[in-house]
Protein backbone atom coordinates (compact mmCIF):
# COMPACT_ATOMS: atom_id res chain seq x y z
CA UNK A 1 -1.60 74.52 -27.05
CA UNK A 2 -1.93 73.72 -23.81
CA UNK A 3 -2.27 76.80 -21.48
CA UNK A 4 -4.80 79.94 -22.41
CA UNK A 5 -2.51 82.81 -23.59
CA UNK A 6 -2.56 86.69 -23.25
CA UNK A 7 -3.19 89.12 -25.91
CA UNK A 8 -0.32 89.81 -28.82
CA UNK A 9 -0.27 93.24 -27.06
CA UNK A 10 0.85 92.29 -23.58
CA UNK A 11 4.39 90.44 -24.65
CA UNK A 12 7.21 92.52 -25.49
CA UNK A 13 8.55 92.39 -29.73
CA UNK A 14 11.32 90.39 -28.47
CA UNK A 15 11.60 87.50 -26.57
CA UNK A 16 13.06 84.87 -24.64
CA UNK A 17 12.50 81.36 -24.99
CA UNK A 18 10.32 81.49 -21.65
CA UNK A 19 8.25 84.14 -23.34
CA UNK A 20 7.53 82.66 -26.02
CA UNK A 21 6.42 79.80 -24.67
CA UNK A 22 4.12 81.85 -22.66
CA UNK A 23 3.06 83.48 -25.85
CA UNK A 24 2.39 80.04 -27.68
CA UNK A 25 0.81 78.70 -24.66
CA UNK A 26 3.02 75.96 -24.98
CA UNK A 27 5.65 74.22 -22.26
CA UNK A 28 9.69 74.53 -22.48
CA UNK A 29 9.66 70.65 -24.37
CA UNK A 30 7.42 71.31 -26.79
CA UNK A 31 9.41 74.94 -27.59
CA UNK A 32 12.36 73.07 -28.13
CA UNK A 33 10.79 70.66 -30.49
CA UNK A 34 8.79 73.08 -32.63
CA UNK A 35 12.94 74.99 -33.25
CA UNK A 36 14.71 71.95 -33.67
CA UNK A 37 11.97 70.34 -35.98
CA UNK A 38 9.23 72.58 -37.01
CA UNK A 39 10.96 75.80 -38.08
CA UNK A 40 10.62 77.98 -35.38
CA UNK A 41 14.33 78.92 -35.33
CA UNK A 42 13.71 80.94 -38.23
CA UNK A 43 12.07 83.46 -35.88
CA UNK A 44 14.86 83.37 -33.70
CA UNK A 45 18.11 85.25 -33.38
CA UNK A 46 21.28 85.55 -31.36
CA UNK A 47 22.85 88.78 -30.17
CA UNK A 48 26.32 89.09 -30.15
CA UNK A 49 26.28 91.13 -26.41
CA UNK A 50 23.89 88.36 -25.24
CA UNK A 51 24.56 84.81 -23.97
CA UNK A 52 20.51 84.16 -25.39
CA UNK A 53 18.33 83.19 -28.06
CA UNK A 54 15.81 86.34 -28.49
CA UNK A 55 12.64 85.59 -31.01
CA UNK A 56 11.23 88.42 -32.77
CA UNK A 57 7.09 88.46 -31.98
CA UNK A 58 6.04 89.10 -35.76
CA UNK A 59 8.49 86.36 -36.92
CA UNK A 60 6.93 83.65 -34.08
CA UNK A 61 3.41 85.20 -35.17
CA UNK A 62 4.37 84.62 -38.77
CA UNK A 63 5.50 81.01 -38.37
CA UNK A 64 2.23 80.44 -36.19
CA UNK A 65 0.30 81.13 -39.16
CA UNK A 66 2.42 79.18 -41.82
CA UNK A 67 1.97 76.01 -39.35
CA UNK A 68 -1.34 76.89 -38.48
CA UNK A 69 -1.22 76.76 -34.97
């Protein structure tokens, strides 16, 4: 990680990509790396009313744990 990151409780349940890379402390490259190749899509979803990928905080905490980040 490369930026310090708030607490859990100040990010919303769902997210945008630019959130969660806030929340992972990450940047935008690295986000896209860890969904293509690291599983992180399976914390993500696609609303039908929406032209975005949303990410569910539990699910991105969830996978954070499985990969040990």
């Amino acid at each position: 990680m490369t930026e310090q990151r708030l607490a859990d409780d100040q990010f919303p349940r769902l997210m945008n990509k630019q959130t969660v890379a806030k929340f992972l402390g990450i940047g935008q490259n690295t986000l896209e790396s860890l969904i293509k190749y690291d599983g992180l899509n399976e914390a993500a979803f696609k609303p039908s009313n929406l032209n975005n990928t949303m990410f569910i905080k539990q699910r991105v905490v969830e996978w954070e744990r499985k990969v040990g980040l």
